[in-house]
Protein backbone atom coordinates (compact mmCIF):
# COMPACT_ATOMS: atom_id res chain seq x y z
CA UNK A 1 -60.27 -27.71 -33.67
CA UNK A 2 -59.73 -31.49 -33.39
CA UNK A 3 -56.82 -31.51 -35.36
CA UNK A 4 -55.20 -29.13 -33.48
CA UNK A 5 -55.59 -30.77 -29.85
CA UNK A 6 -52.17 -31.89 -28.23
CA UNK A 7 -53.96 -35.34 -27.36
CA UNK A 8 -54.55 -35.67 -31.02
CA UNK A 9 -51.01 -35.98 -32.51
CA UNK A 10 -48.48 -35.79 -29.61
CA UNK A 11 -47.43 -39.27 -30.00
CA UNK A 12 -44.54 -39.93 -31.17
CA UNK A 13 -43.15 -36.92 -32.34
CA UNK A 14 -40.88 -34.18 -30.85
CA UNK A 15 -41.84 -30.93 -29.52
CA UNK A 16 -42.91 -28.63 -32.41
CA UNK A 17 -41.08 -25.43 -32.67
CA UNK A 18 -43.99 -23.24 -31.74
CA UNK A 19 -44.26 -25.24 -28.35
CA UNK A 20 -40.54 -24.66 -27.53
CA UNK A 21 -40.29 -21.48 -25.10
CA UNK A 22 -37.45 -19.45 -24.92
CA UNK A 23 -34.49 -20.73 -22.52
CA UNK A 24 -35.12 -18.02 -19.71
CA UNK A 25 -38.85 -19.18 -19.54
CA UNK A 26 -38.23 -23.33 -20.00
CA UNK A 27 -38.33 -25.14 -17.03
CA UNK A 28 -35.39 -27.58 -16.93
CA UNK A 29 -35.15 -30.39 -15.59
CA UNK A 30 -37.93 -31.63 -13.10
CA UNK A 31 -35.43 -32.84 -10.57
CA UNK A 32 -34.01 -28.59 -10.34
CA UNK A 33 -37.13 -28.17 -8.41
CA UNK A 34 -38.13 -29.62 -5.20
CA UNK A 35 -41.65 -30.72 -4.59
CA UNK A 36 -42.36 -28.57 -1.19
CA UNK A 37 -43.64 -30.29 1.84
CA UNK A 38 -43.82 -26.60 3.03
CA UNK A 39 -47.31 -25.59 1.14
CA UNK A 40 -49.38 -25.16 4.08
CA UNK A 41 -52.05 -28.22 4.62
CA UNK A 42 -55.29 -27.09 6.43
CA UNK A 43 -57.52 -29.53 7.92
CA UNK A 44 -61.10 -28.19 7.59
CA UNK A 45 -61.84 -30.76 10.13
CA UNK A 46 -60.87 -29.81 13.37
CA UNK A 47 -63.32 -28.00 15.56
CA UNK A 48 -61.57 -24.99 16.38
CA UNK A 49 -62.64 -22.55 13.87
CA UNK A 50 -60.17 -20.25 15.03
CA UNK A 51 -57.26 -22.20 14.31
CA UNK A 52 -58.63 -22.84 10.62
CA UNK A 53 -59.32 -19.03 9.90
CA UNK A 54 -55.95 -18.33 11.44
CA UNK A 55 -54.01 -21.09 9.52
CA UNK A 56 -55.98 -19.75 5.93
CA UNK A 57 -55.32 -16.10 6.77
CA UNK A 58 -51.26 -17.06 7.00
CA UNK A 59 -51.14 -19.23 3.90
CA UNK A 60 -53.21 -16.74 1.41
CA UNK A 61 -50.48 -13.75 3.38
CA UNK A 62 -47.08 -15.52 2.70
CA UNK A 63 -47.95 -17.93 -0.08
CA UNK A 64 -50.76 -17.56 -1.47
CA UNK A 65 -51.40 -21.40 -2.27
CA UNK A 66 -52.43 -23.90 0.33
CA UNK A 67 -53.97 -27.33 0.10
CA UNK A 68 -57.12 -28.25 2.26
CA UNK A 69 -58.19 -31.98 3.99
CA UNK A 70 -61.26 -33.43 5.59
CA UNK A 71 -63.43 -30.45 3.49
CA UNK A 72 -66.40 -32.44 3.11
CA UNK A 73 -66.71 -33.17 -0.52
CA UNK A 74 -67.22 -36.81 -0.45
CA UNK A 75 -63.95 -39.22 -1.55
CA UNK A 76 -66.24 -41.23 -4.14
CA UNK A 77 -67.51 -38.18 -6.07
CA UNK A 78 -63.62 -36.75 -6.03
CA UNK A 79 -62.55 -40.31 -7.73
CA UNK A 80 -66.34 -40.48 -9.69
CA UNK A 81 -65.14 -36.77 -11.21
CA UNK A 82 -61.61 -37.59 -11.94
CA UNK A 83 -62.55 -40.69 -13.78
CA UNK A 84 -65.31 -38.92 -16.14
CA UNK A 85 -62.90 -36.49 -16.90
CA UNK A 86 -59.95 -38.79 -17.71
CA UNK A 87 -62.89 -40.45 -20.17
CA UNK A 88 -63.40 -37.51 -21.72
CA UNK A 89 -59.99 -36.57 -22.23
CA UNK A 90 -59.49 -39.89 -23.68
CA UNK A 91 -62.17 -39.76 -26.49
CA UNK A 92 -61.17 -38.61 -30.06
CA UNK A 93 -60.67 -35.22 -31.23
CA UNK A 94 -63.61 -34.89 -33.26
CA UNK A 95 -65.91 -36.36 -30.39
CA UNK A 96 -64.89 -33.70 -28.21
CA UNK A 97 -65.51 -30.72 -30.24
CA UNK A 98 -69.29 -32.43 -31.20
CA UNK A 99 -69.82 -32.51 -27.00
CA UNK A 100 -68.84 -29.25 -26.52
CA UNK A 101 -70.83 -27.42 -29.64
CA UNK A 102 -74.33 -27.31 -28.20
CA UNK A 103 -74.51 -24.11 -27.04
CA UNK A 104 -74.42 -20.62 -29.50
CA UNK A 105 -73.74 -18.77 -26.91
CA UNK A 106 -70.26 -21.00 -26.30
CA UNK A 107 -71.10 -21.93 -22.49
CA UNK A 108 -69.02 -24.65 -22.80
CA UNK A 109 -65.70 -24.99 -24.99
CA UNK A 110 -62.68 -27.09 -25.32
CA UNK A 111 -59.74 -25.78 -26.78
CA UNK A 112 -55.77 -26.45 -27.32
CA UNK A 113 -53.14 -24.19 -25.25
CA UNK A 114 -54.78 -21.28 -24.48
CA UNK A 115 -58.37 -19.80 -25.52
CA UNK A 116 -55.72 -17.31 -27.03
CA UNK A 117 -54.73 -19.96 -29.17
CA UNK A 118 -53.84 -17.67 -32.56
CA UNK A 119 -52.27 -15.20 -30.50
CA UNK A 120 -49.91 -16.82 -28.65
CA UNK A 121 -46.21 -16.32 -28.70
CA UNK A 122 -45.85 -20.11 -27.96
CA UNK A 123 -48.42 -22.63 -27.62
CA UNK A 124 -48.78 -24.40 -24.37
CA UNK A 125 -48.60 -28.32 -24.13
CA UNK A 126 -52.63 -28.95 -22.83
CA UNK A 127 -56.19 -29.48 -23.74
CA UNK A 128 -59.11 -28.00 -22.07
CA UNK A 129 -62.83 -28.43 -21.43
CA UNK A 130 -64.45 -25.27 -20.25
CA UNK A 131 -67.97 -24.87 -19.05
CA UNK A 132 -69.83 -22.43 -16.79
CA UNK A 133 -71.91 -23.82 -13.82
CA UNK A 134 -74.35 -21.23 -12.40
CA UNK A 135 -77.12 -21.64 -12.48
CA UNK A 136 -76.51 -24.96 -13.06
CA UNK A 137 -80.24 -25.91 -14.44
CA UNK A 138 -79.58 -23.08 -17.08
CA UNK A 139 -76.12 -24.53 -18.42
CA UNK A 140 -76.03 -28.49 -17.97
CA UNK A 141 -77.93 -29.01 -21.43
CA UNK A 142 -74.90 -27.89 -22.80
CA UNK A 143 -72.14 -29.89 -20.80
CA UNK A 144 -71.04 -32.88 -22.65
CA UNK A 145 -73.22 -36.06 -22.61
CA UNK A 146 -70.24 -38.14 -23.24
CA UNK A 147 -68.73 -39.89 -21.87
CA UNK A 148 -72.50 -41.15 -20.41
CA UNK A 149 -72.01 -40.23 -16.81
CA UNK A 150 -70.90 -37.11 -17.29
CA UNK A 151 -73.80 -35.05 -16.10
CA UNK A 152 -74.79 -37.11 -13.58
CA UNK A 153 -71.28 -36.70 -11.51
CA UNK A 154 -70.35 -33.47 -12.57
CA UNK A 155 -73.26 -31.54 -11.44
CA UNK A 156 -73.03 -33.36 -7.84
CA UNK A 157 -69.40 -32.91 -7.76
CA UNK A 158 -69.61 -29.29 -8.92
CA UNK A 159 -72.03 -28.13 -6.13
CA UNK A 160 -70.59 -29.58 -3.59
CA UNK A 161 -67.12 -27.86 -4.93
CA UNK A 162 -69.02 -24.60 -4.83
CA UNK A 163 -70.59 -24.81 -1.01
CA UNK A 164 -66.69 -25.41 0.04
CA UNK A 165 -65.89 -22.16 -1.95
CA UNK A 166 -68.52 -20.41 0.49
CA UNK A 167 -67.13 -21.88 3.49
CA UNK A 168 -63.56 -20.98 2.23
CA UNK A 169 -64.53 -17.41 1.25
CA UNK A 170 -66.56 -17.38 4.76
CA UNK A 171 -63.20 -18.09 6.69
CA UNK A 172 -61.00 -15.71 4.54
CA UNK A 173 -63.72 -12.80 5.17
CA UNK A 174 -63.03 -13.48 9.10
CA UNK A 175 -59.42 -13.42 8.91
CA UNK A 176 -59.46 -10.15 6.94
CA UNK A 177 -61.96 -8.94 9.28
CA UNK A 178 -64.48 -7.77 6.42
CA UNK A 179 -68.44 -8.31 6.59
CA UNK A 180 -69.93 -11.72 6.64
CA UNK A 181 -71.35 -12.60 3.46
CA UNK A 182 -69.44 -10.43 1.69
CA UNK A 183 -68.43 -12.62 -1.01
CA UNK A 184 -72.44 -13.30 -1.47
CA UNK A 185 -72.97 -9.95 -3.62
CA UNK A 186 -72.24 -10.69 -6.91
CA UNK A 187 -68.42 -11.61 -6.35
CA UNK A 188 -68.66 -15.57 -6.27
CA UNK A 189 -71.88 -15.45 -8.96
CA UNK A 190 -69.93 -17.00 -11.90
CA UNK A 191 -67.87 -20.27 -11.28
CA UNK A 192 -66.43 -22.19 -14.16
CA UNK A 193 -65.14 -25.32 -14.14
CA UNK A 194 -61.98 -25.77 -16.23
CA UNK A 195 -60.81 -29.69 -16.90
CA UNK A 196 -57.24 -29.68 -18.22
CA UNK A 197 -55.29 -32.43 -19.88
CA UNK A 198 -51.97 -32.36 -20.35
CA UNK A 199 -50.65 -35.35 -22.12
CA UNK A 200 -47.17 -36.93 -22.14
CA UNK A 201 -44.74 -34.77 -23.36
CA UNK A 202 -40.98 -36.28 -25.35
CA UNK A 203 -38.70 -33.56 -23.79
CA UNK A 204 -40.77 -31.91 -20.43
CA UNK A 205 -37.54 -29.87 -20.24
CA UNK A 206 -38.54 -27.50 -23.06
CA UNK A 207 -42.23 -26.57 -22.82
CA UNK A 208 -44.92 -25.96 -20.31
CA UNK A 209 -48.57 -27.15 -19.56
CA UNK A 210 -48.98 -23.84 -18.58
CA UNK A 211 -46.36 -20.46 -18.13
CA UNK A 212 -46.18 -18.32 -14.97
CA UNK A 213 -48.95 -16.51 -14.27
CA UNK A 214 -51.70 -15.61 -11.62
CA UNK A 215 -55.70 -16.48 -11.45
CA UNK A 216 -58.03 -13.87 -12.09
CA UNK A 217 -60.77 -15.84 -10.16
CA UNK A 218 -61.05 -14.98 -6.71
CA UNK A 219 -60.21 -18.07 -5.41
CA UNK A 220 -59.66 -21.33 -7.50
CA UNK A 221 -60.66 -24.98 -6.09
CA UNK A 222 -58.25 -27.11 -7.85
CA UNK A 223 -58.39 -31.28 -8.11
CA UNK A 224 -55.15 -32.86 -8.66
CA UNK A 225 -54.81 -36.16 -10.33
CA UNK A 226 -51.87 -38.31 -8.34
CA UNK A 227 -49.54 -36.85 -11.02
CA UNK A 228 -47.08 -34.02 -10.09
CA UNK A 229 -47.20 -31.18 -12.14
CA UNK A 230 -48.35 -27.93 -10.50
CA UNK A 231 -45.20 -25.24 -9.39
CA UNK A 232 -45.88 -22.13 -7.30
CA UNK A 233 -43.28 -19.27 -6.83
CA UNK A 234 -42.26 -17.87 -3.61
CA UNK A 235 -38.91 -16.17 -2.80
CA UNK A 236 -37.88 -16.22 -6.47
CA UNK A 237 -37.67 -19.61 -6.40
CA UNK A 238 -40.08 -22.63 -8.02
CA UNK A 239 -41.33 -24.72 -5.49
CA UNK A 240 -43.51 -27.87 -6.46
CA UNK A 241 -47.11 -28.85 -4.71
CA UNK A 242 -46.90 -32.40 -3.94
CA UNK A 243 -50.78 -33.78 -4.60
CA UNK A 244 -51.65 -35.39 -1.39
CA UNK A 245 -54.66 -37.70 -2.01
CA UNK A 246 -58.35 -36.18 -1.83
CA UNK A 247 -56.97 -32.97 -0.57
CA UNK A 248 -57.77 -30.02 -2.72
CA UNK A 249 -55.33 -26.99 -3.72
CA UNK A 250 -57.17 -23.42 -3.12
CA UNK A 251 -54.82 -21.00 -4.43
CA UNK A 252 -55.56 -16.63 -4.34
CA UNK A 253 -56.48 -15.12 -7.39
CA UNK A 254 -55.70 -11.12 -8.13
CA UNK A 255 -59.15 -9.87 -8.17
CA UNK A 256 -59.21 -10.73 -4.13
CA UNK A 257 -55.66 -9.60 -3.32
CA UNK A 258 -56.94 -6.12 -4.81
CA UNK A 259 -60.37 -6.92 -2.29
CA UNK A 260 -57.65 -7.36 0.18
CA UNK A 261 -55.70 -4.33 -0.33
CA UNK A 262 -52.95 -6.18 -1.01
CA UNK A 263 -52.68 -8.38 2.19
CA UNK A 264 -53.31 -11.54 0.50
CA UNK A 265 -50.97 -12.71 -2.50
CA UNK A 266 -52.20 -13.58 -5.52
CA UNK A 267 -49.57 -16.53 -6.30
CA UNK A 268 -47.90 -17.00 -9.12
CA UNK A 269 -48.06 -20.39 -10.53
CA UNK A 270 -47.28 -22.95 -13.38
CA UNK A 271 -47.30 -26.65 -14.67
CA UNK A 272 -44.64 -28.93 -15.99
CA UNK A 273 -45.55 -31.23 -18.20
CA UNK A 274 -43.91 -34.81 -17.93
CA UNK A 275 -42.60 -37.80 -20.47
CA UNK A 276 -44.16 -40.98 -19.36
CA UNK A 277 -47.70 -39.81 -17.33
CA UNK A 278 -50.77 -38.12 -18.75
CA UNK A 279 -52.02 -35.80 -16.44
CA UNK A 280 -55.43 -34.13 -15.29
CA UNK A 281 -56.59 -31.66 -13.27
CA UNK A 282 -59.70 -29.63 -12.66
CA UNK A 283 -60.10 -26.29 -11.49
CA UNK A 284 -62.97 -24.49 -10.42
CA UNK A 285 -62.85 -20.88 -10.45
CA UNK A 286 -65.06 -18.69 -8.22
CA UNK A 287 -65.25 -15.61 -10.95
CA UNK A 288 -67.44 -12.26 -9.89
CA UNK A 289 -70.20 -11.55 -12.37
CA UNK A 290 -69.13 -9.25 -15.12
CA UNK A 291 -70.87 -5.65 -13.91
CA UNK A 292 -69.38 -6.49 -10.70
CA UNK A 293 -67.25 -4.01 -8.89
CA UNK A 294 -63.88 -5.11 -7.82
CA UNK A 295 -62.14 -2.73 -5.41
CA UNK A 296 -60.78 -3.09 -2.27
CA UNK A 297 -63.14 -3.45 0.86
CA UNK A 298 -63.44 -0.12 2.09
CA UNK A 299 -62.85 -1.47 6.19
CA UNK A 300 -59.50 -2.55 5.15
CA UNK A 301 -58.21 1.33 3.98
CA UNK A 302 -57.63 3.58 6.11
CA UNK A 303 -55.16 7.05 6.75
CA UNK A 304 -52.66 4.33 7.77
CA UNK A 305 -53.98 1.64 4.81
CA UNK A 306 -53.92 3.95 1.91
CA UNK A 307 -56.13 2.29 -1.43
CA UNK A 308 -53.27 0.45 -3.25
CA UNK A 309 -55.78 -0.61 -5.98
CA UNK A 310 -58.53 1.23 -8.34
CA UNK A 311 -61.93 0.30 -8.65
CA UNK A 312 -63.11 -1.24 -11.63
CA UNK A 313 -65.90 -3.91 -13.09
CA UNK A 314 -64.94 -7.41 -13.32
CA UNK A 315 -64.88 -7.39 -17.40
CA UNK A 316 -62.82 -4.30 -17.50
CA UNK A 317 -60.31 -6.10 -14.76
CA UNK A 318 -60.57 -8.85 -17.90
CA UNK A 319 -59.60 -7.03 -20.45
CA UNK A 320 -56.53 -5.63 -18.54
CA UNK A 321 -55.75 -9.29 -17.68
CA UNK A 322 -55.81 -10.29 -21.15
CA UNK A 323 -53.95 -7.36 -22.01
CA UNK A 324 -50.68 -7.41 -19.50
CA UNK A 325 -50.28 -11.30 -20.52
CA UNK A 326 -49.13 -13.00 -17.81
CA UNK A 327 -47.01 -10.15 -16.96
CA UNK A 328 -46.95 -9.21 -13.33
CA UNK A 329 -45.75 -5.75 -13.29
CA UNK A 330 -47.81 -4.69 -16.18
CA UNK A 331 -50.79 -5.88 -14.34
CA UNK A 332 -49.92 -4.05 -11.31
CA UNK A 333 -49.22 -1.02 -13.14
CA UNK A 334 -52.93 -0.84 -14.96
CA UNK A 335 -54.48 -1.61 -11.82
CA UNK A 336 -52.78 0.56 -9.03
CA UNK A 337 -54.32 3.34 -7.64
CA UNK A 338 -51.65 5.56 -8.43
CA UNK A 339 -52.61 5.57 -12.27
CA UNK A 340 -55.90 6.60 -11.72
């Protein structure tokens, strides 16, 4: 697997053919799209909880994507985590696959592309550390123990990450109107945290860090580095998210727009990849527990609110996923209520 990590032979070299995507799926030139000051920015700060439910509802309705400020994780652990996982981006090939072997049971991973890798129809330009979280005194043996620190910011960092997930989950449940706590029962059991690295890329104009597609977490928690990257789409057009500093991106995943009954959007997003700056992000995906049921909640249908989604378990939703590969209208086809 070393070998085969973009950090481990990008430089100085062009962009292999199997990286090159086809021309109606390459994303041009970076100055085509403009980085959007119109992603909604929610400040979790401000005492009226009304306005903050009210403000989250709107942005997970008409884009799906919105960036939060003043959430409570603490600035130093947000630059402590960023910084262990720039080290361990930075360490060799082979040193990465040792930290991330420990386990049998593969709790924690890094890969090239996509953990698709041999299947793809064209390899993405990025390297990622995977590792589950919960319970977290079950799976840390098995998170890297280098670069040294690792452990002892990560699980901090990856708690606190989770208890905003709650609160964020807490104030979508009141918007929708559902039952408090209902994200509690198995739906928010299995977070993963998901370190990308995408390193500089000769021609950014050709490839991507990652193609259009949507998250098949519930909700994802995503940490920026100060490098632009990250694209949603909205009104057929791309629009970029401008990282604003120690803010974090929450974006929709499917599983809750189909909880929703379709009245949150499960956005469709990429990444760019860029010629002169390395760039890292980290993502932390609330993700049901397998047997879980996803369906829609049953006080959002009604005779005037007909089901628009089947009911399924979380793994089967997964294999569908898999299946409809990054295609949107496949996906909504296997999962509508209409094919049942």
């Amino acid at each position: 697997m070393e070998d085969l990590l973009v950090s481990s032979w990008c430089k100085d070299r062009a962009v292999p053919e199997t990286y090159i995507f086809p021309a109606e799926e390459r994303p041009g030139k970076l100055i085509d799209v403009p980085v959007g000051n119109n992603i909604p920015v929610v400040d979790l700060g401000v005492h009226d909880q009304t306005q903050i439910i009210q403000q989250i509802f709107e942005a997970s309705q008409h884009f799906g994507f919105f960036q939060v400020i003043n959430h409570g994780v603490p600035n130093h652990l947000m630059d402590d985590a960023m910084s262990v996982f720039k080290e361990f981006h930075a360490m060799s090939g082979k040193d990465k696959t040792i930290e991330c072997s420990k386990d049998p049971n593969k709790s924690c991973s890094v890969y090239t592309g996509s953990q698709n890798y041999a299947k793809e129809r064209f390899h993405l330009w990025k390297d990622g550390l995977l590792h589950l979280c919960n319970p977290q005194e079950k799976y840390i043996q098995f998170w890297p123990e280098k670069p040294t620190r690792y452990r002892e910011v990560v699980g901090p960092y990856t708690t606190e990450v989770r208890k905003l997930g709650f609160r964020i989950l807490e104030f979508i449940s009141q918007g929708l109107g559902i039952s408090p706590g209902y994200f509690s029962s198995g739906l928010a059991e299995n977070p993963r945290l998901l370190v990308n690295h995408y390193p500089p890329c000769p021609d950014p104009s050709l490839t991507l860090g990652q193609g259009k597609h949507r998250d098949p977490s519930i909700i994802n928690i995503l940490l920026q580095s100060e490098v632009y990257g990250l694209q949603v789409f909205k009104d057929e057009e791309w629009i970029g998210v401008k990282p604003i500093p120690y803010a974090f991106v929450i974006n929709i995943g499917y599983p809750l727009q189909i909880i929703s009954n379709g009245k949150l959007k499960g956005a469709e997003h990429r990444v760019v990849t860029n010629s002169n700056l390395a760039r890292t992000t980290a993502s932390f995906f609330i993700n049901p527990l397998d047997e879980t049921i996803i369906e829609p909640a049953k006080t959002l249908v009604d005779a005037s609110n007909p089901v628009l989604y089947r009911s399924l378990l979380y793994k089967n939703f997964l294999i569908k996923y898999v299946a409809a590969s990054g295609n949107t209208q496949v996906l909504e086809e296997a999962l509508s209520s209409s094919t049942e």
